[in-house]
N, C-alpha and C. Protein backbone atom coordinates (compact mmCIF):
# COMPACT_ATOMS: atom_id res chain seq x y z
N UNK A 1 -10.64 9.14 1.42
CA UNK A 1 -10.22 8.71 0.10
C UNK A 1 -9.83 9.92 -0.74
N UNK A 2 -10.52 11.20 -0.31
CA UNK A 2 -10.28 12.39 -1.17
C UNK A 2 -8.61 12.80 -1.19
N UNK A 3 -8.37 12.82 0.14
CA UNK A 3 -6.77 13.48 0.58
C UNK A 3 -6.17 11.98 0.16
N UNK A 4 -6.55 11.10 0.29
CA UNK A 4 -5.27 9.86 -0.26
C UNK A 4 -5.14 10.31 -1.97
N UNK A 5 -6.06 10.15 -2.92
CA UNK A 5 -6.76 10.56 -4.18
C UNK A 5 -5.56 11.98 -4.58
N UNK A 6 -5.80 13.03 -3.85
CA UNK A 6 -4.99 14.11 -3.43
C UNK A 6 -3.81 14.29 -3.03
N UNK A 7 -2.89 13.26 -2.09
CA UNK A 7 -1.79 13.09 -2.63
C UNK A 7 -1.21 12.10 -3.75
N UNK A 8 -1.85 11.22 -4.16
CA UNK A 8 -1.42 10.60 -5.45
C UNK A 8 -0.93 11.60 -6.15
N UNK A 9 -2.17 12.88 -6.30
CA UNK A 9 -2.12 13.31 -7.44
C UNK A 9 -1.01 14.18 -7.26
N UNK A 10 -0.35 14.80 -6.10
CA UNK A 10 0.11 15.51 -5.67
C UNK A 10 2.01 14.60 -5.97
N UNK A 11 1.85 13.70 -6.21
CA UNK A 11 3.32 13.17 -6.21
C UNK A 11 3.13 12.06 -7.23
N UNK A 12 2.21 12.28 -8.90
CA UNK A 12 2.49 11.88 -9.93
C UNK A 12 4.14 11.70 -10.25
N UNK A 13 4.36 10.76 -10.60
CA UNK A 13 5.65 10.38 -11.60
C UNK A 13 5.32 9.87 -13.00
N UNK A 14 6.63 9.58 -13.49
CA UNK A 14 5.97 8.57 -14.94
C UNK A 14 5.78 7.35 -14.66
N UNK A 15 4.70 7.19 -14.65
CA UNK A 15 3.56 6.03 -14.61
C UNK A 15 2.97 5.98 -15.95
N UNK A 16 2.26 4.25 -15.75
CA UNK A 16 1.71 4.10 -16.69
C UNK A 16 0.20 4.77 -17.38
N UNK A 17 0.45 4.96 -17.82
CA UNK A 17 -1.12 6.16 -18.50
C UNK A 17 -2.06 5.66 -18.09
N UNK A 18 -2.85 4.19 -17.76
CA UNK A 18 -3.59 3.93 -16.80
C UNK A 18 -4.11 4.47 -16.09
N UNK A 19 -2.69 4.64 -15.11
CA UNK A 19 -2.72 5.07 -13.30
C UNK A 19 -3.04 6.50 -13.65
N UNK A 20 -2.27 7.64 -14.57
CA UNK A 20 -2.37 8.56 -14.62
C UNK A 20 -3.51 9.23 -14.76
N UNK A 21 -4.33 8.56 -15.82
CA UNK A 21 -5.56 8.48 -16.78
C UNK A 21 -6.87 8.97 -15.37
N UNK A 22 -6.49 7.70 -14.58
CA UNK A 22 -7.63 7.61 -13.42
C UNK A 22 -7.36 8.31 -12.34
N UNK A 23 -6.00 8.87 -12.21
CA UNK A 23 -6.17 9.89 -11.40
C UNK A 23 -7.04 11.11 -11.99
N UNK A 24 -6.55 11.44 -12.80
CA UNK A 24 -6.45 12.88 -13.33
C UNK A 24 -8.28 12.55 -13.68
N UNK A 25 -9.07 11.39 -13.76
CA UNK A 25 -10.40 11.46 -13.65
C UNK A 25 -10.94 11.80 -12.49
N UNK A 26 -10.41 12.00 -11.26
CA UNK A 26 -11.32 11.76 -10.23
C UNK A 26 -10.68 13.40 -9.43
N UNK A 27 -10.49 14.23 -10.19
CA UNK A 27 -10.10 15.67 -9.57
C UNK A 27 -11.15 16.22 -9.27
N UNK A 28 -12.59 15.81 -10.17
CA UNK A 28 -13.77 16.45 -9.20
C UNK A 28 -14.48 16.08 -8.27
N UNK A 29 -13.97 14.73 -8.55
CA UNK A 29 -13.85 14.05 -6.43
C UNK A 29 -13.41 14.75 -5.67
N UNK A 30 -12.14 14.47 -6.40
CA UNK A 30 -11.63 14.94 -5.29
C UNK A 30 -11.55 16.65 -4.37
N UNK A 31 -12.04 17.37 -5.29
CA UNK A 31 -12.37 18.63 -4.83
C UNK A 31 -14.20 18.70 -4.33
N UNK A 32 -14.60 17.46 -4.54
CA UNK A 32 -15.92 17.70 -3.68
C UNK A 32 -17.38 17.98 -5.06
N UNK A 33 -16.37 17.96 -5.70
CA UNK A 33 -17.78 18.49 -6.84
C UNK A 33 -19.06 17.34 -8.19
N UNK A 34 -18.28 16.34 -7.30
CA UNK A 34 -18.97 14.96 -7.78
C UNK A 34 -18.84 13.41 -6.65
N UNK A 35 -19.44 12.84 -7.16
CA UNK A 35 -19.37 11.78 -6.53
C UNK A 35 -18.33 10.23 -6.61
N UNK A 36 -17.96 9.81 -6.04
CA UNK A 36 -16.80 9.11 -5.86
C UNK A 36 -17.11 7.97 -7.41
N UNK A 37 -16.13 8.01 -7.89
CA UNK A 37 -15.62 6.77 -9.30
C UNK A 37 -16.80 5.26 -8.60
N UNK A 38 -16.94 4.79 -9.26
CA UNK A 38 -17.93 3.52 -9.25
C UNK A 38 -17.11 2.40 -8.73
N UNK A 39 -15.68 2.83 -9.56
CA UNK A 39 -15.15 1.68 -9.77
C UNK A 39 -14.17 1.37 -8.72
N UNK A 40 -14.52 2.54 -7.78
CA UNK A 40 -13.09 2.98 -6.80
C UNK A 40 -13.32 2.39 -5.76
N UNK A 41 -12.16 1.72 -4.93
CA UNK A 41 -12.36 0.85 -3.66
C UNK A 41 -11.02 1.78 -3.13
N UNK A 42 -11.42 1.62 -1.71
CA UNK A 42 -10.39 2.02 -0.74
C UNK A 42 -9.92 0.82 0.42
N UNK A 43 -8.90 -0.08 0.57
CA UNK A 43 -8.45 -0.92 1.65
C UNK A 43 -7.44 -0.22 2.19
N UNK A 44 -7.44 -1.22 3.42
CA UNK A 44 -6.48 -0.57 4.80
C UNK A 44 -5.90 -2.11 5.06
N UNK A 45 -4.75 -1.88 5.66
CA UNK A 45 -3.93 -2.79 6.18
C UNK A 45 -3.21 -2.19 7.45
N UNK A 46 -3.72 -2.26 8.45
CA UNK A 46 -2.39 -2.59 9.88
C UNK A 46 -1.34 -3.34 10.12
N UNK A 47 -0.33 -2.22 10.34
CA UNK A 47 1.30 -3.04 10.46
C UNK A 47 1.19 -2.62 11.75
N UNK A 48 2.04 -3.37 12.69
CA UNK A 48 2.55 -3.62 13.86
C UNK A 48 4.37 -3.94 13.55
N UNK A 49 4.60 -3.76 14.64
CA UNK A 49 6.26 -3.19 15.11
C UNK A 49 6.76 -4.53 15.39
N UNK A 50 7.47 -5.28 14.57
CA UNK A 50 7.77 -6.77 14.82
C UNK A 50 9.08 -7.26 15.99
N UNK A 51 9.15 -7.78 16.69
CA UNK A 51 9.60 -8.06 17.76
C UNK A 51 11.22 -9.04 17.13
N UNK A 52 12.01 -8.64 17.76
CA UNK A 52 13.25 -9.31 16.81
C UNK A 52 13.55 -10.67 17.89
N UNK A 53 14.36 -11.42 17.15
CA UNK A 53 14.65 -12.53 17.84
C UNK A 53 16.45 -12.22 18.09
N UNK A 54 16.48 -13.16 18.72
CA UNK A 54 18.03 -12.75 19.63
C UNK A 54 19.00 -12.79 18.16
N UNK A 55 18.93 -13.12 17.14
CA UNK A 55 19.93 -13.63 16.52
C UNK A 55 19.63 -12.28 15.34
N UNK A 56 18.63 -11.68 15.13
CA UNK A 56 18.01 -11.15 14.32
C UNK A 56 18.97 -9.54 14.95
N UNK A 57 18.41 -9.10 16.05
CA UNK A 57 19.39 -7.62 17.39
C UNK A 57 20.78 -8.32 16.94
N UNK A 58 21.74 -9.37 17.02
CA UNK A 58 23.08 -9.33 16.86
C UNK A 58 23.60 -8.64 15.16
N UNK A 59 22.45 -9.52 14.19
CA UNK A 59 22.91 -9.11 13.11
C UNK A 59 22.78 -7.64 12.73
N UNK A 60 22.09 -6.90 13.23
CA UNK A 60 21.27 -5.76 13.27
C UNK A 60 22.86 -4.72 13.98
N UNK A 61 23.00 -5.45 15.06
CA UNK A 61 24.03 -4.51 15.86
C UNK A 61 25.26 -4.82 14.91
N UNK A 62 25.67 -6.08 14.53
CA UNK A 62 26.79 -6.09 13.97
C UNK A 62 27.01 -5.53 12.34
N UNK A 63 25.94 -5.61 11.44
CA UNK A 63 25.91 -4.49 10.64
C UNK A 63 25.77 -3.16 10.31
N UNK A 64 24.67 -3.04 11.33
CA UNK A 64 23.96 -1.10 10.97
C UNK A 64 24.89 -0.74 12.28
N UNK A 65 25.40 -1.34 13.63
CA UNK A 65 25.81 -0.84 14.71
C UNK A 65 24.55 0.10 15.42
N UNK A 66 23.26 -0.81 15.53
CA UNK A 66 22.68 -0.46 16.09
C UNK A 66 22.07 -1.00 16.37
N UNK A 67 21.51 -1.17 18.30
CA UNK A 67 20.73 -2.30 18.98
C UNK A 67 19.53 -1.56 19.46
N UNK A 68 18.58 -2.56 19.07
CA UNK A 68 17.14 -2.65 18.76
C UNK A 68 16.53 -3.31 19.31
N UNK A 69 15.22 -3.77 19.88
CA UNK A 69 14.69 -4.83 19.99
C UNK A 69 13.45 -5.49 18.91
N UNK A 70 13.46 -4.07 18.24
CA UNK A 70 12.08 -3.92 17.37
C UNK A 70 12.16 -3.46 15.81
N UNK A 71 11.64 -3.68 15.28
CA UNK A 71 11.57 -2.44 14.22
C UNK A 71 9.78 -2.59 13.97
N UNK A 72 10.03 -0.96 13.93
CA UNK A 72 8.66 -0.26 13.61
C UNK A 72 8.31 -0.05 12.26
N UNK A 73 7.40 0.36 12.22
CA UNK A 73 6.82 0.20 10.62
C UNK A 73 6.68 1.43 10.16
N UNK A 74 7.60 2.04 9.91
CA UNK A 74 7.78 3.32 9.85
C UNK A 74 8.32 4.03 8.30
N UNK A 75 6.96 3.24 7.56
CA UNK A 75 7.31 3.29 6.20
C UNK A 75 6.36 4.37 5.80
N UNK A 76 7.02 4.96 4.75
CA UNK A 76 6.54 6.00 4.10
C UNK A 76 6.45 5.39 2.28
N UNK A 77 5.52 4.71 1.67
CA UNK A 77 5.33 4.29 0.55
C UNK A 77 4.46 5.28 -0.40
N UNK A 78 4.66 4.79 -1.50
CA UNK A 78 3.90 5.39 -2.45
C UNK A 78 3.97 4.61 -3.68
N UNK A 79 3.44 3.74 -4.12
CA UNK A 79 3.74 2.43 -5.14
C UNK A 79 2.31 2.67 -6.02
N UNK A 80 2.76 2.60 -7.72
CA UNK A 80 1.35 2.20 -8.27
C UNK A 80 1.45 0.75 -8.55
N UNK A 81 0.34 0.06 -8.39
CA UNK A 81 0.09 -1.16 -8.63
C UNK A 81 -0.92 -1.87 -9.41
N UNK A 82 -1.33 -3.61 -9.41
CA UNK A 82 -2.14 -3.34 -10.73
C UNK A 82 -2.08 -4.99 -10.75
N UNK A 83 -3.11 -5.93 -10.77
CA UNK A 83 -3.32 -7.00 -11.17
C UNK A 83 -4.44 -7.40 -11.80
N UNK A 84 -4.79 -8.56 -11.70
CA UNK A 84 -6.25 -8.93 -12.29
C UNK A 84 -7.60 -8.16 -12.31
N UNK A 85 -7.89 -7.73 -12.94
CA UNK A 85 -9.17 -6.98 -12.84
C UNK A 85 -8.89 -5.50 -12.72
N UNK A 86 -7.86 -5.42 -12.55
CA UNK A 86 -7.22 -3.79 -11.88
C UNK A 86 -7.31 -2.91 -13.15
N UNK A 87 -7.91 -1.73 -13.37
CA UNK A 87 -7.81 -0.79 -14.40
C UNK A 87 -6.19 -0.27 -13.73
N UNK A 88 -6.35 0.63 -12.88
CA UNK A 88 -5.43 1.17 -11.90
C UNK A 88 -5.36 0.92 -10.56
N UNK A 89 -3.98 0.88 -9.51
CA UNK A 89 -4.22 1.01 -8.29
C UNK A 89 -2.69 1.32 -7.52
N UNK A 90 -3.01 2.08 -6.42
CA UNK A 90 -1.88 3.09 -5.46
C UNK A 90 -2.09 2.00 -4.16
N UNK A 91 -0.77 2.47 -3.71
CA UNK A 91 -0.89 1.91 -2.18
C UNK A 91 0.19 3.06 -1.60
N UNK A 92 -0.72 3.57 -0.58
CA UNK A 92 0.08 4.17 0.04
C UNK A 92 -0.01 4.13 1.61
N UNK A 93 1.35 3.61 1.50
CA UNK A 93 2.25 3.43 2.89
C UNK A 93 2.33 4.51 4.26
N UNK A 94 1.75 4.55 5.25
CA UNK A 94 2.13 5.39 6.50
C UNK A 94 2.00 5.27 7.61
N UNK A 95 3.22 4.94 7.88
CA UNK A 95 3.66 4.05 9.30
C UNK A 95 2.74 2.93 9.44
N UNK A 96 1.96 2.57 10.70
CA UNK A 96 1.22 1.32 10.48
C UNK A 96 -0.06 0.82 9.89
N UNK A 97 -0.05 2.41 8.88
CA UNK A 97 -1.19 1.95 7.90
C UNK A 97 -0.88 1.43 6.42
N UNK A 98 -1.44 0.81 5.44
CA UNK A 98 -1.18 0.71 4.39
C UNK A 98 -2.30 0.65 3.43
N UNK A 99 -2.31 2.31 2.42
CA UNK A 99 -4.03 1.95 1.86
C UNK A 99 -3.70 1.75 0.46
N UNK A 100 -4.78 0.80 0.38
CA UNK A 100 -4.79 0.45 -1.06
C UNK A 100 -5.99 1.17 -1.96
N UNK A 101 -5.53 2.22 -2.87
CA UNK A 101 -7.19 2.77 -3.43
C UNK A 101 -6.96 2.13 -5.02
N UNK A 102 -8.32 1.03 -5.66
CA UNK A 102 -8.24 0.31 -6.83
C UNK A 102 -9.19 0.87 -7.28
N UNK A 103 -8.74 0.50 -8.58
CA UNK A 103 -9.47 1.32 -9.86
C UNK A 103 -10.32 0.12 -10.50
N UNK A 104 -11.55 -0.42 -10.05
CA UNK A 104 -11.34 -1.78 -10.75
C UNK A 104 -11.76 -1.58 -12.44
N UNK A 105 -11.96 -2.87 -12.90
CA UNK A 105 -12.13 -2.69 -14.34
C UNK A 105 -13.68 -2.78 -14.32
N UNK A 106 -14.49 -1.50 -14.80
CA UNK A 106 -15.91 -1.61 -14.79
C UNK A 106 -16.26 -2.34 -16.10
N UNK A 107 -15.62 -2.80 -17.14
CA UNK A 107 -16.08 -3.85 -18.45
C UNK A 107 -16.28 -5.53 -18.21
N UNK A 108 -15.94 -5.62 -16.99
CA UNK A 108 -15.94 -7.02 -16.38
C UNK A 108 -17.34 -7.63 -15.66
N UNK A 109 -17.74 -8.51 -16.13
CA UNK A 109 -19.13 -8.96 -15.06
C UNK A 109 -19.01 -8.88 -13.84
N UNK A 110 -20.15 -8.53 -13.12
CA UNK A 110 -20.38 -8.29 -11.93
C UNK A 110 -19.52 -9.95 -11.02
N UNK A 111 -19.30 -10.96 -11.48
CA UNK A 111 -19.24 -12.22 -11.12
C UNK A 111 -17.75 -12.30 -11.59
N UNK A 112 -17.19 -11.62 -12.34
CA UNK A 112 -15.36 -11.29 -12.89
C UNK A 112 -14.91 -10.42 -11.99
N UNK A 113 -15.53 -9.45 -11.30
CA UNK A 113 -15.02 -8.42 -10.75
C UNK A 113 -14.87 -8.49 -9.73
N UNK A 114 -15.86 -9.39 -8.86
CA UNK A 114 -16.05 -10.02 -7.37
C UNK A 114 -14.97 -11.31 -7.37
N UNK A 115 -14.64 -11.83 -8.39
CA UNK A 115 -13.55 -13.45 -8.16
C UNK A 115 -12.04 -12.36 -7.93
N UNK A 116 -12.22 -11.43 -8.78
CA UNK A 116 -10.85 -10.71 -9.19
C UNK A 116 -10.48 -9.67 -7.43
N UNK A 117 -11.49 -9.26 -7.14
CA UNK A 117 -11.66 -8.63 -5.68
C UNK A 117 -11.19 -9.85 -4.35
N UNK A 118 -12.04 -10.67 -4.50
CA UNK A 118 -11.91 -11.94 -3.49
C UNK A 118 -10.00 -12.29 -3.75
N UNK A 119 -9.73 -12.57 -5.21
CA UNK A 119 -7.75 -12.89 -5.37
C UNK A 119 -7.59 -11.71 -4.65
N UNK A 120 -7.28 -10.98 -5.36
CA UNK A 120 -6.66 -9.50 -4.65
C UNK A 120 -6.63 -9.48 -2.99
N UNK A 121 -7.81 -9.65 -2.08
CA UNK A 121 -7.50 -9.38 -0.66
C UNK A 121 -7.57 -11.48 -0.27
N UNK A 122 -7.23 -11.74 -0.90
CA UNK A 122 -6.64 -13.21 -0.24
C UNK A 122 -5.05 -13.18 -0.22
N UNK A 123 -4.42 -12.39 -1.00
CA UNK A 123 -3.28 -12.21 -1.05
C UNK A 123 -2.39 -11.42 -0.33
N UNK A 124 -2.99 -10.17 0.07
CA UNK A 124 -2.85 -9.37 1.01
C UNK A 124 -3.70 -9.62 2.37
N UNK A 125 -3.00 -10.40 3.12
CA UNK A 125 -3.57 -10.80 4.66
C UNK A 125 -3.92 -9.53 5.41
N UNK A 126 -4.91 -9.71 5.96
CA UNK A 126 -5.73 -8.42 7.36
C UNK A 126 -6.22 -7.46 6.64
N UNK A 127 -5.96 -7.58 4.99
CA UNK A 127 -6.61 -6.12 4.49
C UNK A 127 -8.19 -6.42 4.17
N UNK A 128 -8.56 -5.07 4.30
CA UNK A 128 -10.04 -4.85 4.84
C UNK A 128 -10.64 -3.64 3.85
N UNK A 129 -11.63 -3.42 3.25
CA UNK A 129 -12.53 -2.61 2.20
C UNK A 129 -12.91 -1.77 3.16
N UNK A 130 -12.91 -0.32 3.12
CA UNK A 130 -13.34 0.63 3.98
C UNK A 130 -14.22 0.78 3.29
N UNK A 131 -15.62 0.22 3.23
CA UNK A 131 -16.99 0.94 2.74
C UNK A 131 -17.61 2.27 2.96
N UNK A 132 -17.77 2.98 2.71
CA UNK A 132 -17.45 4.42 2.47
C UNK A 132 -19.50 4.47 2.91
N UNK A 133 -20.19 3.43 3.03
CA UNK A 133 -21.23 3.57 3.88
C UNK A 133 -21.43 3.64 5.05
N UNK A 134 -20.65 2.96 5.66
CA UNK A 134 -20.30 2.34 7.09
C UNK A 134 -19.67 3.37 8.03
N UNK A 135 -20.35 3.46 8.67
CA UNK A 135 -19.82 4.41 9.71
C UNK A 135 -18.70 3.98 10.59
N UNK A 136 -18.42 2.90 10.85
CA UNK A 136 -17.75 2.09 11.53
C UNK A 136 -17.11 0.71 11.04
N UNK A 137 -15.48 0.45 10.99
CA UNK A 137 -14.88 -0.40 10.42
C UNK A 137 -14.20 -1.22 11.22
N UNK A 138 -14.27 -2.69 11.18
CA UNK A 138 -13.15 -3.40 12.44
C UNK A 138 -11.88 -3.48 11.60
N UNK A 139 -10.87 -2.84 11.89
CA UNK A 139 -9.62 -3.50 11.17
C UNK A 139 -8.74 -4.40 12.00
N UNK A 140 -8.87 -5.31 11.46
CA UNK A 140 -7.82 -7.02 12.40
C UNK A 140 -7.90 -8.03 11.09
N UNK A 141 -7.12 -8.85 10.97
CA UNK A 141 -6.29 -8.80 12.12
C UNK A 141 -5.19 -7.88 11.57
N UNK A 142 -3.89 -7.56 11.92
CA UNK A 142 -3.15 -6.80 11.47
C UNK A 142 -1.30 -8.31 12.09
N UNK A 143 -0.67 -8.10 10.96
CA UNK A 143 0.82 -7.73 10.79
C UNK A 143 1.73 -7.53 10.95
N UNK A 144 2.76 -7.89 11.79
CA UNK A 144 4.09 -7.16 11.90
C UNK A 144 4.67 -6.55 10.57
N UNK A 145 5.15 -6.05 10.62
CA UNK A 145 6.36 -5.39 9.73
C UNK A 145 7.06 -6.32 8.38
N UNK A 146 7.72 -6.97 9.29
CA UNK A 146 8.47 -8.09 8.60
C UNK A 146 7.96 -8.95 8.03
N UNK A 147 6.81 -9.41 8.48
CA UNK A 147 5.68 -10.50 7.97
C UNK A 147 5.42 -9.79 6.30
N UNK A 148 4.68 -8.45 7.17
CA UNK A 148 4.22 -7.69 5.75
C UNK A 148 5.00 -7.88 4.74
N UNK A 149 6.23 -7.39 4.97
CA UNK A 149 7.36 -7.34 3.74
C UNK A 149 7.65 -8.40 2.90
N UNK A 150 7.30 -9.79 3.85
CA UNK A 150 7.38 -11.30 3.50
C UNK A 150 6.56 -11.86 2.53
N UNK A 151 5.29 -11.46 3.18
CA UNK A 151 3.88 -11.90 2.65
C UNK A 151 3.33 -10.87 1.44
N UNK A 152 3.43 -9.58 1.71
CA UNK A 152 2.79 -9.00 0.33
C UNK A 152 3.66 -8.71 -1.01
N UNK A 153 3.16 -9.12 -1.76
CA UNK A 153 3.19 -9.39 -3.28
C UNK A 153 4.00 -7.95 -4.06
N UNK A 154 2.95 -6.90 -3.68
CA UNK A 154 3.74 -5.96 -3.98
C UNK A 154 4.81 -5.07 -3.55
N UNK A 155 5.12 -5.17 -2.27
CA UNK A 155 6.37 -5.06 -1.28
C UNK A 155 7.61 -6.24 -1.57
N UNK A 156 6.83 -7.13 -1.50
CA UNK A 156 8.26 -7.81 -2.18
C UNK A 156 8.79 -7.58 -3.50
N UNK A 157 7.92 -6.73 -4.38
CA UNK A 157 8.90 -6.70 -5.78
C UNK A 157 9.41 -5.41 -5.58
N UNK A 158 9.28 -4.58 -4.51
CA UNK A 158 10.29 -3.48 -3.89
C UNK A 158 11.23 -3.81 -3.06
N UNK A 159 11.67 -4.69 -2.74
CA UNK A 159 11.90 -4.58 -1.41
C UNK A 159 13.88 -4.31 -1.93
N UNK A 160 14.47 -5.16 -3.02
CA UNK A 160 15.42 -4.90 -4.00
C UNK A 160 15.77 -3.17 -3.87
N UNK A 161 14.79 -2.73 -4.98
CA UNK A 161 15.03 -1.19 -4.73
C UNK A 161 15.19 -0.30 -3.72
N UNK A 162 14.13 -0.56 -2.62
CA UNK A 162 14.27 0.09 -1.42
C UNK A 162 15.72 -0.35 -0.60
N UNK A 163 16.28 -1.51 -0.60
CA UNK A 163 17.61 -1.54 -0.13
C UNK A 163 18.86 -1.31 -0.62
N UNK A 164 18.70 -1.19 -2.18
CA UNK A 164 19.15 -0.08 -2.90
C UNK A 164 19.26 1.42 -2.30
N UNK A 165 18.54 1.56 -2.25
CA UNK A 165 18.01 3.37 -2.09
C UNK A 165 18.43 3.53 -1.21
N UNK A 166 18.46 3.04 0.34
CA UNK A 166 18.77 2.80 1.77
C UNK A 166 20.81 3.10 1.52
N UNK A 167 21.04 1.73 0.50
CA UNK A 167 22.58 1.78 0.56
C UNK A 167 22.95 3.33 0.07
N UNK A 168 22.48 4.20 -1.07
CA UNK A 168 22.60 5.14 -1.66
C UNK A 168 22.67 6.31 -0.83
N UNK A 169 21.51 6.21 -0.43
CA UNK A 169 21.66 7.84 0.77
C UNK A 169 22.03 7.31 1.60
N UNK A 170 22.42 6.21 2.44
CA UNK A 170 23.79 5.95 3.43
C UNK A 170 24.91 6.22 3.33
N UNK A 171 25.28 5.90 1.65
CA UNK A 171 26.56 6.18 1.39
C UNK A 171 26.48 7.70 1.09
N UNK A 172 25.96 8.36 0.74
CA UNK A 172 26.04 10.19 0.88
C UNK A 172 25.95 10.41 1.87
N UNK A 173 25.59 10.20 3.07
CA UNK A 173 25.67 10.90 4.39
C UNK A 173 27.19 10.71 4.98
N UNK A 174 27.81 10.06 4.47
CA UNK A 174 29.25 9.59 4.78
C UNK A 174 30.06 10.59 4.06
C-alpha cells in the first residue's frame, strides 16, 4: 500500500483537494514513520485477457489492421475516484491488476460505513479487501478485460476519453 500511496503521490495532477488533502496526509506512511490512515482500505481486482469472438478479430482486423485472437489487459491506469462514503479514492491500473486504495469517511457510523463498503465492492465484481493482517489472500474470481470495461462504473466513465487519447497519439505517429 506504501509504493501504491507513493506513486499516487508521485503522479499528483489537479485533483480535487480531497484526493490531494489525503494523500499529502499519509507521507509518513508512507515513508515508514507512522502507522497506516484508519480510514484506508486497499482492494485488488484480477483482469484476465478476454478471448474474441469471430466477428469481434474481423472488426479488429478490418479497422486497426490487426489480427488478434485476444486482447490483454494491458492497462496502465491511474484514476481518482469517489462515491458514497468515500472521503477520497485512486485506482490504479497494472496490467491484470487493478487496486483500489479508499479513503473512507471516518464521521460516518460504524453501520454507514460498512452499508457504504458492502455498495462499493457489489459494484465492482471479484474485487477483494487486502487486509493488511492476513498473511494470505484468495483473489477470484477475476474478469476478462472487456467484461471489466463493461461492468465497472468507473472505467466506463473513461472509457470516452481513453478512446479519445488512443485516436490522438495515433494520429501523431502518422
Amino acid at each position: 500500500m506504501r509504493w501504491l500511496l507513493a506513486y499516487n503521490m508521485a503522479r499528483m495532477r489537479r485533483w480535487p483537494t480531497p484526493h490531494l488533502q489525503q494523500l499529502k496526509q499519509t507521507t509518513e506512511y508512507i515513508g515508514g514513520e507512522s502507522p497506516c490512515p484508519s480510514n484506508l482500505r486497499l482492494y485488488v481486482q484480477l483482469i484476465t485477457a478476454a478471448k474474441l469472438t469471430p466477428p469481434q478479430k474481423e472488426r479488429i482486423l478490418k479497422v486497426d489492421g490487426i489480427a488478434v485472437d485476444e486482447v490483454e489487459p494491458l492497462l496502465r491506469r491511474f484514476v481518482a475516484c469517489g462515491g458514497e462514503g468515500i472521503v477520497a479514492g485512486f485506482l490504479v491500473g497494472m496490467n491484470g491488476y487493478q487496486f483500489y486504495l479508499v479513503f473512507w469517511d471516518c464521521t460516518r457510523t460504524t453501520q454507514q460505513m460498512r452499508r457504504s463498503e458492502r455498495n462499493f465492492l457489489r459494484h465492482i465484481y471479484g474485487i477483494r479487501w487486502l487486509r493488511p493482517t492476513l498473511s494470505q489472500s484468495v483473489l477470484c474470481p477475476s474478469l476478462n478485460i472487456l467484461d471489466v470495461v463493461k461492468e465497472n462504473p468507473l472505467m466506463r466513465g473513461n472509457i470516452e476519453r481513453g478512446d479519445a487519447w488512443v485516436q490522438e497519439r495515433s494520429a501523431k505517429r502518422i
